[in-house]
C-alpha atoms as a PDB file:
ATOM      1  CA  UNK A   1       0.000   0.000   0.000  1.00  0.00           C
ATOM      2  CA  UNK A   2       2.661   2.565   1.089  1.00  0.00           C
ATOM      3  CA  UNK A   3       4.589   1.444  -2.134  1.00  0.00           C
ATOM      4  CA  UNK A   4       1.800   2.296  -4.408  1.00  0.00           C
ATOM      5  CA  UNK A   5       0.947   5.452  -2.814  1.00  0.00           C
ATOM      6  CA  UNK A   6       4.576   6.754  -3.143  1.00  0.00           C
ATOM      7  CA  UNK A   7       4.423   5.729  -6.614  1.00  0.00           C
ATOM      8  CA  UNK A   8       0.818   7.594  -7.547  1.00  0.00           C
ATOM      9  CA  UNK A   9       2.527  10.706  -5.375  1.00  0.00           C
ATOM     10  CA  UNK A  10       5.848  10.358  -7.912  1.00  0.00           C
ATOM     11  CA  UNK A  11       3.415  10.192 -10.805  1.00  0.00           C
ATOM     12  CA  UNK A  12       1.366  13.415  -9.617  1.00  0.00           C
ATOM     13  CA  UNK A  13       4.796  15.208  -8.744  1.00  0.00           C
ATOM     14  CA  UNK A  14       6.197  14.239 -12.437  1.00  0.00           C
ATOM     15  CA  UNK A  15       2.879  15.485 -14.625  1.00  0.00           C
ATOM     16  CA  UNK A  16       2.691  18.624 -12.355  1.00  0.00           C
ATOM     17  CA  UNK A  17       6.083  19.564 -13.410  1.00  0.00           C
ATOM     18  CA  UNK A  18       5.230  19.003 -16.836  1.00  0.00           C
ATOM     19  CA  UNK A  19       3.455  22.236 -16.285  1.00  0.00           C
ATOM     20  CA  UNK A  20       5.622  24.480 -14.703  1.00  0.00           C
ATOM     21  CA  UNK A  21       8.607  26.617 -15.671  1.00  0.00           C
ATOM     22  CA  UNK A  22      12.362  25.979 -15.482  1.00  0.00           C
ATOM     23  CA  UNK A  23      13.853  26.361 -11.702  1.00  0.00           C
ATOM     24  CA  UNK A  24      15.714  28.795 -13.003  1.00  0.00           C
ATOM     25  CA  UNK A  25      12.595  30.827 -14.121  1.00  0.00           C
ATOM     26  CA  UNK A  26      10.114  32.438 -11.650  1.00  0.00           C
ATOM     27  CA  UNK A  27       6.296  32.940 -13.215  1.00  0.00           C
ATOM     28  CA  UNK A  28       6.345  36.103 -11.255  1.00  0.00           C
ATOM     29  CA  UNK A  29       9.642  37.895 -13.256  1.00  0.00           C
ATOM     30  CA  UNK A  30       9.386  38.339 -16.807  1.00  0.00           C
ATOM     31  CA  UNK A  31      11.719  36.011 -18.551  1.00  0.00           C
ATOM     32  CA  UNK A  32      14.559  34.485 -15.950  1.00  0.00           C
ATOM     33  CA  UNK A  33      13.935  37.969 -13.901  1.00  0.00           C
ATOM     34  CA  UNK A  34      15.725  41.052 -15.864  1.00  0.00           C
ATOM     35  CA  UNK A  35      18.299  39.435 -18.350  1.00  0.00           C
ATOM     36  CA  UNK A  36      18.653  43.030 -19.545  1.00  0.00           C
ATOM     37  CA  UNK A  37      20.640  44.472 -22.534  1.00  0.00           C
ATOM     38  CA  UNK A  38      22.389  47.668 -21.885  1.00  0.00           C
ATOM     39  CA  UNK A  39      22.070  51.338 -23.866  1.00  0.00           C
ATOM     40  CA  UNK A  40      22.197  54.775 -22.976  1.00  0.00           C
ATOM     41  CA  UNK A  41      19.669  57.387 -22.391  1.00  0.00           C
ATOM     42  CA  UNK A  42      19.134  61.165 -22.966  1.00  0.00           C
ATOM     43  CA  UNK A  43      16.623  63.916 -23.028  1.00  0.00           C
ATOM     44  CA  UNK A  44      14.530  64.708 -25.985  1.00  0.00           C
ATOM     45  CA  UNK A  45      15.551  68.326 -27.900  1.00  0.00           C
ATOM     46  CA  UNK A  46      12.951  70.743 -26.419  1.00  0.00           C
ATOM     47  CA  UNK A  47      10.995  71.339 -29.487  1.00  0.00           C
ATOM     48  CA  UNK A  48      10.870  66.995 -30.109  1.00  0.00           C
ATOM     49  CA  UNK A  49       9.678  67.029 -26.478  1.00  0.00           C
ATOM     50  CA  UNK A  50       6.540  69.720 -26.938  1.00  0.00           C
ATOM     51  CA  UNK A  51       5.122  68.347 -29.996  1.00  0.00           C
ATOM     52  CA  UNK A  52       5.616  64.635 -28.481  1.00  0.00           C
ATOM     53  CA  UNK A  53       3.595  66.102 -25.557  1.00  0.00           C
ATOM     54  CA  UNK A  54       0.866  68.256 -27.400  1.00  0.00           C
ATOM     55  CA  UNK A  55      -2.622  66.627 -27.818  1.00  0.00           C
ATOM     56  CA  UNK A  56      -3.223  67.539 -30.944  1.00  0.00           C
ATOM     57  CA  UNK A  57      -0.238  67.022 -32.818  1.00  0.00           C
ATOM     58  CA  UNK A  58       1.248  63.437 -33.831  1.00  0.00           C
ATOM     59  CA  UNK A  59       3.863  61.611 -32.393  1.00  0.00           C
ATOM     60  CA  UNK A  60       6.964  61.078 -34.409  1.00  0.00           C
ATOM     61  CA  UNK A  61       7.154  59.009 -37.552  1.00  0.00           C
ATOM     62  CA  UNK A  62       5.023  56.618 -36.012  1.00  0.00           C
ATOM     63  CA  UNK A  63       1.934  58.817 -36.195  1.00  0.00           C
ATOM     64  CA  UNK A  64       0.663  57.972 -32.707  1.00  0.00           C
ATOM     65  CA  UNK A  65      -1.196  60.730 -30.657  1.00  0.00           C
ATOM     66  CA  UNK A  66      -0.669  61.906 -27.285  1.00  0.00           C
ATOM     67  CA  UNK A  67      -3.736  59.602 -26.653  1.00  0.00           C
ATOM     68  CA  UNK A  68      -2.083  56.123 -26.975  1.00  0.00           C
ATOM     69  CA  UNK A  69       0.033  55.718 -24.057  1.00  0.00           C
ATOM     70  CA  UNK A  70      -2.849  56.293 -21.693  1.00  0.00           C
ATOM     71  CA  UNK A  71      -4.556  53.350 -23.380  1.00  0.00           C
ATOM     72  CA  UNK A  72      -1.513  51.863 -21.906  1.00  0.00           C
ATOM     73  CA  UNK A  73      -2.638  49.537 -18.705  1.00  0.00           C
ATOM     74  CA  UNK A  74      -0.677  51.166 -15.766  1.00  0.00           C
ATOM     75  CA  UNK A  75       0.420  53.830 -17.731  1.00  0.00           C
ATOM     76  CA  UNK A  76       3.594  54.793 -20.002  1.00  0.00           C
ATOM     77  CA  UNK A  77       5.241  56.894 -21.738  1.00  0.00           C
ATOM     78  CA  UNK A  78       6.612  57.590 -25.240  1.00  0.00           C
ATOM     79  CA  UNK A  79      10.094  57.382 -26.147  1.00  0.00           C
ATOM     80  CA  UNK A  80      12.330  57.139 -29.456  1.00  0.00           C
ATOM     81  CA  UNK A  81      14.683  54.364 -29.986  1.00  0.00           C
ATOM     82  CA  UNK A  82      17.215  53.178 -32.435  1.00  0.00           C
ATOM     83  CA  UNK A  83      15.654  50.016 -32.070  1.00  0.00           C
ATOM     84  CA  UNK A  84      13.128  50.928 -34.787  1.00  0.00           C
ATOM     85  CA  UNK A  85      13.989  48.355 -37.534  1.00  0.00           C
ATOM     86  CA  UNK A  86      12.531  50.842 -40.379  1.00  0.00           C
ATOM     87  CA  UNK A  87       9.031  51.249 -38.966  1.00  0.00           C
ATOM     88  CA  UNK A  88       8.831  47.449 -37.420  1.00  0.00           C
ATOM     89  CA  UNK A  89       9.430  49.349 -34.048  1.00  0.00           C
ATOM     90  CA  UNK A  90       6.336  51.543 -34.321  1.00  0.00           C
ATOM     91  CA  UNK A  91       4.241  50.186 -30.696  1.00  0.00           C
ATOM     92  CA  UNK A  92       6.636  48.514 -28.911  1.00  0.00           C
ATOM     93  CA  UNK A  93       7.061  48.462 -25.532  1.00  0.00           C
ATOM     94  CA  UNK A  94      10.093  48.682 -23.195  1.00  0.00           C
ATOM     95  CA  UNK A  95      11.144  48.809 -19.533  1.00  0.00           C
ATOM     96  CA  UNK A  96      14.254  51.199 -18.814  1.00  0.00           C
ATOM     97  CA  UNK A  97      16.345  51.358 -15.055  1.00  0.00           C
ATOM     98  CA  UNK A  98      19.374  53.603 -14.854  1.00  0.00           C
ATOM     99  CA  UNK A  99      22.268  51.662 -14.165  1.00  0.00           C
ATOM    100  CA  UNK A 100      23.404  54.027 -11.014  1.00  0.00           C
ATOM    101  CA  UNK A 101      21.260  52.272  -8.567  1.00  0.00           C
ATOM    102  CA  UNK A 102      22.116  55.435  -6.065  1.00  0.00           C
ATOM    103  CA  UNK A 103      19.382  57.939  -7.610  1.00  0.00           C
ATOM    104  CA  UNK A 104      17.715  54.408  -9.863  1.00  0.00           C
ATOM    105  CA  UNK A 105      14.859  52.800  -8.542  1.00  0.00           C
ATOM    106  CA  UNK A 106      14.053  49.420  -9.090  1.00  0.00           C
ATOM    107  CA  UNK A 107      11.110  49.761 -10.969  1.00  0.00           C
ATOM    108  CA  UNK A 108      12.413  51.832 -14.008  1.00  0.00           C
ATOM    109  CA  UNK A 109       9.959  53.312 -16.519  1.00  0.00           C
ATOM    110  CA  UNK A 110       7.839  51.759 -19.097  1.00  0.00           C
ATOM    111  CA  UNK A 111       7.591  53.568 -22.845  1.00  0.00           C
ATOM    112  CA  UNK A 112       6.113  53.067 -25.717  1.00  0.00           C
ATOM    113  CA  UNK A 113       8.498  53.414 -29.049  1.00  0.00           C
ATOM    114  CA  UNK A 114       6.881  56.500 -31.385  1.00  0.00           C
ATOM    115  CA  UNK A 115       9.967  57.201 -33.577  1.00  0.00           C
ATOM    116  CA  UNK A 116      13.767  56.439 -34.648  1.00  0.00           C
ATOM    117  CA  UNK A 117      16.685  57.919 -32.606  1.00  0.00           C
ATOM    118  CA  UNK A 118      19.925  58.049 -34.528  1.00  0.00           C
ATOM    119  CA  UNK A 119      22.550  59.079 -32.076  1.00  0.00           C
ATOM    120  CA  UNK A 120      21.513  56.944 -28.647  1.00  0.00           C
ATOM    121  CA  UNK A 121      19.867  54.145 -27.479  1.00  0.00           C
ATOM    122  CA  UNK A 122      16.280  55.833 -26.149  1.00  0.00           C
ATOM    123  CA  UNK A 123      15.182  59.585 -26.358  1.00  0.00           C
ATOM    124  CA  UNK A 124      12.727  60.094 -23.239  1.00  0.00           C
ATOM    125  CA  UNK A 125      10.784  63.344 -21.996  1.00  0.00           C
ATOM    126  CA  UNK A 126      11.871  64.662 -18.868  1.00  0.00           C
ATOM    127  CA  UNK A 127       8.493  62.972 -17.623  1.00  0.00           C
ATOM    128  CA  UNK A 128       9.927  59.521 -18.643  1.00  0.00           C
ATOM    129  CA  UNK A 129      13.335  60.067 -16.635  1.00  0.00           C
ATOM    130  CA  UNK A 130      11.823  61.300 -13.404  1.00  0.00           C
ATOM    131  CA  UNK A 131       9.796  58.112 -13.366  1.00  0.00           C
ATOM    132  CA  UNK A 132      13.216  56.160 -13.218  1.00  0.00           C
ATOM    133  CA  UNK A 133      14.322  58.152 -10.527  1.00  0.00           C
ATOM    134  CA  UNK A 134      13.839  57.102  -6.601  1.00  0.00           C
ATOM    135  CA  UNK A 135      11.926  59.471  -4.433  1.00  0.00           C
ATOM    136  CA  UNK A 136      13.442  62.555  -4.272  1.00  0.00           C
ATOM    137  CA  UNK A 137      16.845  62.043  -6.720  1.00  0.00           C
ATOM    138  CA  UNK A 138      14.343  63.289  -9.665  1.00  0.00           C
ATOM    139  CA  UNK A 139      16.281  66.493 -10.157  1.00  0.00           C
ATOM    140  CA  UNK A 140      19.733  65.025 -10.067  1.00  0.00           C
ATOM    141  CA  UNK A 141      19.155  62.435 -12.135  1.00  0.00           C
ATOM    142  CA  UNK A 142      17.543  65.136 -14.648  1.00  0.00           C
ATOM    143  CA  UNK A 143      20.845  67.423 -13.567  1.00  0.00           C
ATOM    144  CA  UNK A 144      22.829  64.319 -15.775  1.00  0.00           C
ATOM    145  CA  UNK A 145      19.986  63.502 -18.836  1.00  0.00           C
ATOM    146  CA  UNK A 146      21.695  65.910 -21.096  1.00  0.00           C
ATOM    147  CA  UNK A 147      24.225  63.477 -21.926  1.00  0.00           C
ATOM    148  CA  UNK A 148      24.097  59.776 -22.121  1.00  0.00           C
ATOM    149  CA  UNK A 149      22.896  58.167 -19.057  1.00  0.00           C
ATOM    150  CA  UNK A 150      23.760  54.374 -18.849  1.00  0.00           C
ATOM    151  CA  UNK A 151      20.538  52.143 -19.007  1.00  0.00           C
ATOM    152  CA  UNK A 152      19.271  48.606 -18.468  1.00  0.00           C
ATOM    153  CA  UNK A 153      16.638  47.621 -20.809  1.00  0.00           C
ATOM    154  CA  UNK A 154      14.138  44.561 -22.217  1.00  0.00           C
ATOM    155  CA  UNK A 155      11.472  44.720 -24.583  1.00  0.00           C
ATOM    156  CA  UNK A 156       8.164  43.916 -22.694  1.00  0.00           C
ATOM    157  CA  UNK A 157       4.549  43.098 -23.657  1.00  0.00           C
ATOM    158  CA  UNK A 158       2.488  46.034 -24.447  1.00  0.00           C
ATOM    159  CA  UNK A 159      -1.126  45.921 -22.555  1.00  0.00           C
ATOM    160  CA  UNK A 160      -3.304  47.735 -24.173  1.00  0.00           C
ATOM    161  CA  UNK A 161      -6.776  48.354 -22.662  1.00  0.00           C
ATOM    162  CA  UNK A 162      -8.566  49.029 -26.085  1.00  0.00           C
ATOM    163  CA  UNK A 163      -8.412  45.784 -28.711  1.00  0.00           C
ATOM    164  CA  UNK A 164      -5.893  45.654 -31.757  1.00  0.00           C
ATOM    165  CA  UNK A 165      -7.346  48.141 -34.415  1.00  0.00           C
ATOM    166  CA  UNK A 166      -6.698  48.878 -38.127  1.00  0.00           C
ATOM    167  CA  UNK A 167      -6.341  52.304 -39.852  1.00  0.00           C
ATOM    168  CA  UNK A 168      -6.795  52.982 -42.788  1.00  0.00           C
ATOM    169  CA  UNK A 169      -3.952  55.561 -44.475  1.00  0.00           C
ATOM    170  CA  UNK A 170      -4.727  58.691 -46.359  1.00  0.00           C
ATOM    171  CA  UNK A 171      -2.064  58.076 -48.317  1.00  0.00           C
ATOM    172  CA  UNK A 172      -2.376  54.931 -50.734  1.00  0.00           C
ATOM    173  CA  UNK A 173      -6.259  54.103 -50.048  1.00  0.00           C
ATOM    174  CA  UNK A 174      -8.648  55.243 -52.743  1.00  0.00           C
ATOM    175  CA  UNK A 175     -12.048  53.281 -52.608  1.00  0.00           C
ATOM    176  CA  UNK A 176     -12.833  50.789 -53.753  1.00  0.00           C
ATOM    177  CA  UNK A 177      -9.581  48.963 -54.654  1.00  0.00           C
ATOM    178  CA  UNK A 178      -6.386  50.413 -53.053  1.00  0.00           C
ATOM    179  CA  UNK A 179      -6.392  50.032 -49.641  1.00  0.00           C
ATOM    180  CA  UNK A 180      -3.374  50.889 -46.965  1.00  0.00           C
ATOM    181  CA  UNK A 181      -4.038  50.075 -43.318  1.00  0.00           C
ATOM    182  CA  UNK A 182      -1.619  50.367 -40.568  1.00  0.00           C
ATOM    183  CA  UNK A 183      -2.089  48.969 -36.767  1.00  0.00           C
ATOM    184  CA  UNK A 184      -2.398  50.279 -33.039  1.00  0.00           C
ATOM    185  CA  UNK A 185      -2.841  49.218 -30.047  1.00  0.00           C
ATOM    186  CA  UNK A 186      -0.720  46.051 -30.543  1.00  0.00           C
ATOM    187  CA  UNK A 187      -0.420  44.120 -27.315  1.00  0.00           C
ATOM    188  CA  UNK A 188       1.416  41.154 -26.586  1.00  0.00           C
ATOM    189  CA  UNK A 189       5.135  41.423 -27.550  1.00  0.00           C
ATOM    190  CA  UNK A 190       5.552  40.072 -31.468  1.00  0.00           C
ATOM    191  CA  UNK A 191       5.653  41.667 -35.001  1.00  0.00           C
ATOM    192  CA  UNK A 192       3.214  41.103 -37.749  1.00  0.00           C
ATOM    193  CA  UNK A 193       4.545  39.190 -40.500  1.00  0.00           C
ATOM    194  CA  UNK A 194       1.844  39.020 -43.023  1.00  0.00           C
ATOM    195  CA  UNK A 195      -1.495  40.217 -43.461  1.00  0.00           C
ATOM    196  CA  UNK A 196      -4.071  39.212 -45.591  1.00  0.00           C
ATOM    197  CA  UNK A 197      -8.028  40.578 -46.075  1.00  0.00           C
ATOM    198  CA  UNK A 198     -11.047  38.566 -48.106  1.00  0.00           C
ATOM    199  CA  UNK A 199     -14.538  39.347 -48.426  1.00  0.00           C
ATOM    200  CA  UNK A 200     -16.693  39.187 -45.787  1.00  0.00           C
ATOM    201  CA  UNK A 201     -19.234  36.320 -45.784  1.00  0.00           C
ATOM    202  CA  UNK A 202     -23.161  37.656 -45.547  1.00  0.00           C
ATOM    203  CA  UNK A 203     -25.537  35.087 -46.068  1.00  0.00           C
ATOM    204  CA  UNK A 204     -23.571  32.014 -46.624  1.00  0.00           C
ATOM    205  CA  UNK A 205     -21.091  31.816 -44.105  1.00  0.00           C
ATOM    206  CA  UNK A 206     -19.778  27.724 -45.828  1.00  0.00           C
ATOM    207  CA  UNK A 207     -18.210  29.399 -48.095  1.00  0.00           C
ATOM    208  CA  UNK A 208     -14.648  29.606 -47.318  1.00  0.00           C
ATOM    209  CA  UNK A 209     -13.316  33.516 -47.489  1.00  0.00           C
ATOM    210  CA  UNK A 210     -10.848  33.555 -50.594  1.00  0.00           C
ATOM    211  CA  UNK A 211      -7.581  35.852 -48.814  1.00  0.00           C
ATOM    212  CA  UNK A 212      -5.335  38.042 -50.665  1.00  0.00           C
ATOM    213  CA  UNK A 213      -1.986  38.876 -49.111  1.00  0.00           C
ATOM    214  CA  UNK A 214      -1.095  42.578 -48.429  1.00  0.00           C
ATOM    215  CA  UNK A 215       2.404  44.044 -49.203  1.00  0.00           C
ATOM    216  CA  UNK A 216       4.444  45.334 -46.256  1.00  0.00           C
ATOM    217  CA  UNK A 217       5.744  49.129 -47.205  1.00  0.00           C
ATOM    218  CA  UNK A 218       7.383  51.326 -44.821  1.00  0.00           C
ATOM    219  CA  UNK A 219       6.027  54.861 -45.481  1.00  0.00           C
ATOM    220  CA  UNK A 220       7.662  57.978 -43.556  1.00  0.00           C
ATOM    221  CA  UNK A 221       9.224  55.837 -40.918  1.00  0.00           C
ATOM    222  CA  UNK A 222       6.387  53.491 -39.974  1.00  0.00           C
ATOM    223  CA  UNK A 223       4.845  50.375 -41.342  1.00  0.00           C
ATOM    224  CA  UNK A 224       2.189  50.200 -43.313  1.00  0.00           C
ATOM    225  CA  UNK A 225       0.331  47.236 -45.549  1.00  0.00           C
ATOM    226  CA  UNK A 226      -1.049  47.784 -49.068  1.00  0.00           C
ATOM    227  CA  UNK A 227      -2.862  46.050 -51.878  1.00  0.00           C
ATOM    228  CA  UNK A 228      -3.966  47.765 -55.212  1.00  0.00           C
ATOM    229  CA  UNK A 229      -6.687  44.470 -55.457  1.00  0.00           C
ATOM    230  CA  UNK A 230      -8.738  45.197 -52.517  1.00  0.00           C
ATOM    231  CA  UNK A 231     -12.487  43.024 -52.979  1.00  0.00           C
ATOM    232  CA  UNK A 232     -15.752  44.896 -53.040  1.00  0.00           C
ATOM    233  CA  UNK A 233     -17.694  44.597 -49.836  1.00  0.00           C
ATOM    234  CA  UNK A 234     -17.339  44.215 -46.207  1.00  0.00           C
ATOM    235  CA  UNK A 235     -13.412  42.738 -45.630  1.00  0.00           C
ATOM    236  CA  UNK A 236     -12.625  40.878 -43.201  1.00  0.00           C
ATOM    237  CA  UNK A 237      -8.911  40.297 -42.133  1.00  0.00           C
ATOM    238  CA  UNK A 238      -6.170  37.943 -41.271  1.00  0.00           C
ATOM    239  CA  UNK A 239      -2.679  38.301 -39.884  1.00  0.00           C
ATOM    240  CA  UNK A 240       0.500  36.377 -38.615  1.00  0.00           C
ATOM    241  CA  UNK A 241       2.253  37.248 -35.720  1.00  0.00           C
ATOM    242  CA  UNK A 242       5.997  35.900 -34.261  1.00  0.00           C
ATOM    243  CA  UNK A 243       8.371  37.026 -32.196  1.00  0.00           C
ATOM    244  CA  UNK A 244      11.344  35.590 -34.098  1.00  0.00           C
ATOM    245  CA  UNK A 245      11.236  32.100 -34.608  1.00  0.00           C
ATOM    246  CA  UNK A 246       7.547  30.391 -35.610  1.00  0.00           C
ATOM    247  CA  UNK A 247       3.866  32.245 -35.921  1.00  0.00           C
ATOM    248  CA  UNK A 248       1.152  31.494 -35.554  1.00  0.00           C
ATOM    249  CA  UNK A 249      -2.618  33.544 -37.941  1.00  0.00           C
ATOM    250  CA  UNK A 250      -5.032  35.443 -35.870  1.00  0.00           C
ATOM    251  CA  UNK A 251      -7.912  35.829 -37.722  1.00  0.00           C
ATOM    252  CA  UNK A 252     -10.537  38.440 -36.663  1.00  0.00           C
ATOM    253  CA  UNK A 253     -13.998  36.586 -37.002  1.00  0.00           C
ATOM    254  CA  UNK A 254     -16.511  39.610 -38.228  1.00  0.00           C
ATOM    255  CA  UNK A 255     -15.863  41.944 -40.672  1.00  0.00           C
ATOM    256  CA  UNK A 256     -13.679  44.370 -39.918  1.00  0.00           C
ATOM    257  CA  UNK A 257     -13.746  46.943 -42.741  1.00  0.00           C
ATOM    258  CA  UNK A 258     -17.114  48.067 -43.845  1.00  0.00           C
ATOM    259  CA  UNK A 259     -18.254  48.020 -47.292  1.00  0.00           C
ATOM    260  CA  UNK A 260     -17.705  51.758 -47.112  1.00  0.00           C
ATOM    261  CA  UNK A 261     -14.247  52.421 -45.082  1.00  0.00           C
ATOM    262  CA  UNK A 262     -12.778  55.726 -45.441  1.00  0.00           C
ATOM    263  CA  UNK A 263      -9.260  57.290 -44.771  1.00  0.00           C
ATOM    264  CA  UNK A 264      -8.345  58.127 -42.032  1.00  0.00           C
ATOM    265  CA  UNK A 265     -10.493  55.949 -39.780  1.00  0.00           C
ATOM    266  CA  UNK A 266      -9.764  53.414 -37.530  1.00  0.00           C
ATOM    267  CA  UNK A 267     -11.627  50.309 -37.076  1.00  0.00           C
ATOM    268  CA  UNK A 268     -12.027  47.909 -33.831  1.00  0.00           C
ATOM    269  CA  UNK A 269     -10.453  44.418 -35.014  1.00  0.00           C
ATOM    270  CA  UNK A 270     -11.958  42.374 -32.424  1.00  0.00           C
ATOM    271  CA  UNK A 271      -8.666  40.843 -31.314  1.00  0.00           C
ATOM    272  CA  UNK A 272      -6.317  40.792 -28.833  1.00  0.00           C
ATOM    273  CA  UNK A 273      -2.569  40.192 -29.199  1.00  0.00           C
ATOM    274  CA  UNK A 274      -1.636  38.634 -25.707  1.00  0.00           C
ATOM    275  CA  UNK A 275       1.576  36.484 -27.250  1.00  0.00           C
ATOM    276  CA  UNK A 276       4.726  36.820 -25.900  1.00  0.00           C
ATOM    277  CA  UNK A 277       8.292  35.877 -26.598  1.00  0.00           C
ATOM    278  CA  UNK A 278       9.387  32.935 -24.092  1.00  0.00           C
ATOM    279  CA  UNK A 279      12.921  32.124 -24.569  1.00  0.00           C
ATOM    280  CA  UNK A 280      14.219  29.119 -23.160  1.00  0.00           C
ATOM    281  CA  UNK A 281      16.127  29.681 -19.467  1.00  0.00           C
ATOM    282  CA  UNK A 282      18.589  26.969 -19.716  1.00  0.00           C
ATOM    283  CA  UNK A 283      20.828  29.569 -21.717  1.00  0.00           C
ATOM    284  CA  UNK A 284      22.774  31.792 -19.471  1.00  0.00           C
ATOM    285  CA  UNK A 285      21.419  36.071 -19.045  1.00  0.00           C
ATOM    286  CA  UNK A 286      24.751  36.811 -20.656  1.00  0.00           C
ATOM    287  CA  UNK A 287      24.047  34.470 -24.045  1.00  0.00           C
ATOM    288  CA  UNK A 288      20.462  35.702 -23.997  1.00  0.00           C
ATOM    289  CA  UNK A 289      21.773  39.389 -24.059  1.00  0.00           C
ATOM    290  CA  UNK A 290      23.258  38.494 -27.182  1.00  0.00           C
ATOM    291  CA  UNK A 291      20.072  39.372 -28.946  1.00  0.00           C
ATOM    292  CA  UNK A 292      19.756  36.427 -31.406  1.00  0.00           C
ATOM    293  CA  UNK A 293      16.187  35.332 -32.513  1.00  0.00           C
ATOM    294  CA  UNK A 294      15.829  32.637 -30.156  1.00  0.00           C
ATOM    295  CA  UNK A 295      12.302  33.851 -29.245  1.00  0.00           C
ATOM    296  CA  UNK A 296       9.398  31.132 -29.421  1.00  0.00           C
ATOM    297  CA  UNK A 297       5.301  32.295 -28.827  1.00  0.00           C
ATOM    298  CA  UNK A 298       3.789  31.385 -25.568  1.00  0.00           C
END
């Protein structure tokens, strides 16, 4: 009897771990806790910082407004990044801690990437760099933002309140056929890699959609996706997302364009992006920081 119990208890043990994460990985840190890349920091010119701060205006080459980052859950804040991989950067997310743990707290700051920066790692608002700061070292570490301040970083899922939406571009959509869309409010931590629209059943919902692929174009420093052979009609749409290595389609189940979209609008997809890149923890922080595509979807 005690035999088969210690057996049943070796069996439970063994399935249960099936289940959970490396030792070397706590589900309450985000990958195998920081793992963090380092790059430097400054301010934003004055005039970059008031129009990335105005409400009306948009954001960088990204084209975000002022309104985006308080869809952000928990807040954020925008930033500019030479991480921008012509345009793929547009909507990610990263977490940034000083390095000088003196005036650092632990938390760091969490921004959303609006444009390219050339000459440094991030360009943040004075806003953005306060929030790094512990209580009361605000100022001084301001006093050193003019030049490079030494960083800690990680890409980290965007959580978005509002759902993945589509927009359709003024520039390269002309009803009925040409259509150019871009994205916002992408959660989760991945690209897109394709995207493809079809016409939207109506009345006979067997018949299977037939999808036509959209071109990726970068167009003044942001991403966007175009076909000259849009269908007639309601579309509905289709994309692939991956964070390196694999993908998998998310496919939004309604229509998601009307019959007649317009330019400049933007248009509730339905979805929500909530993958993120899990790479493996066996490898040590220091290979990991390497930056290869070793990512996987979870």
């Amino acid at each position: 009897m005690a035999a088969a119990a210690a057996m049943a208890l070796l069996l439970l043990l063994f399935t249960i771990s099936q289940f959970m994460p490396l030792a070397s990985c706590s589900p309450s840190n985000y990958y195998c806790d920081w793992c963090p890349r380092h790059s430097t920091a400054s301010l934003f010119p004055p005039a970059a910082a008031a129009d990335l701060n105005g409400t009306d205006s948009r954001c960088g080459a990204c084209g975000y407004d002022a309104a985006m980052a308080a869809e952000l859950n928990g807040g954020g804040h925008f930033a500019a990044a030479e991480f921008f991989r012509d345009g793929a950067g547009c909507g990610t997310c990263y977490q940034l801690r000083c390095r000088d743990r003196r005036v650092c707290g632990d938390g760091g700051v969490k921004v959303v990437v609006t444009d390219a920066a050339n000459r440094t790692g991030f360009l943040l608002t004075r806003e953005a760099f306060a929030a790094m700061a512990r209580r009361g070292m605000a100022d001084q570490l301001l006093a050193g933002a003019l030049d490079n301040v030494h960083v800690d970083f990680r890409r980290i899922p965007c959580e978005y309140k509002k759902n993945l939406a589509v927009r359709v571009e003024e520039d390269g959509s002309r009803s009925p056929s040409h259509l150019a869309v871009r994205f916002l409010y992408q959660a989760g931590q991945t690209d897109i890699a394709a995207v493809e629209i079809a016409q939207a059943a109506t009345t006979n919902h067997t018949v299977q959609p037939s999808w036509r692929a959209m071109a990726r174009l970068r167009k003044g420093g942001r991403v966007v996706w175009r076909t000259t052979r849009a269908p007639a009609g309601p579309l509905q749409l289709r994309l692939v997302v991956t964070a390196g290595v694999g993908g998998k389609w998310l496919r939004a189940q309604e229509a998601v364009l009307p019959a007649d979209w317009r330019p400049g609008q933007a248009y509730d997809t339905g979805l929500r992006v909530t993958d993120v890149a899990l790479r493996t923890c066996s490898r040590s922080c220091r290979a990991r920081a390497g930056g290869g595509n070793d990512e996987e979807l979870r």
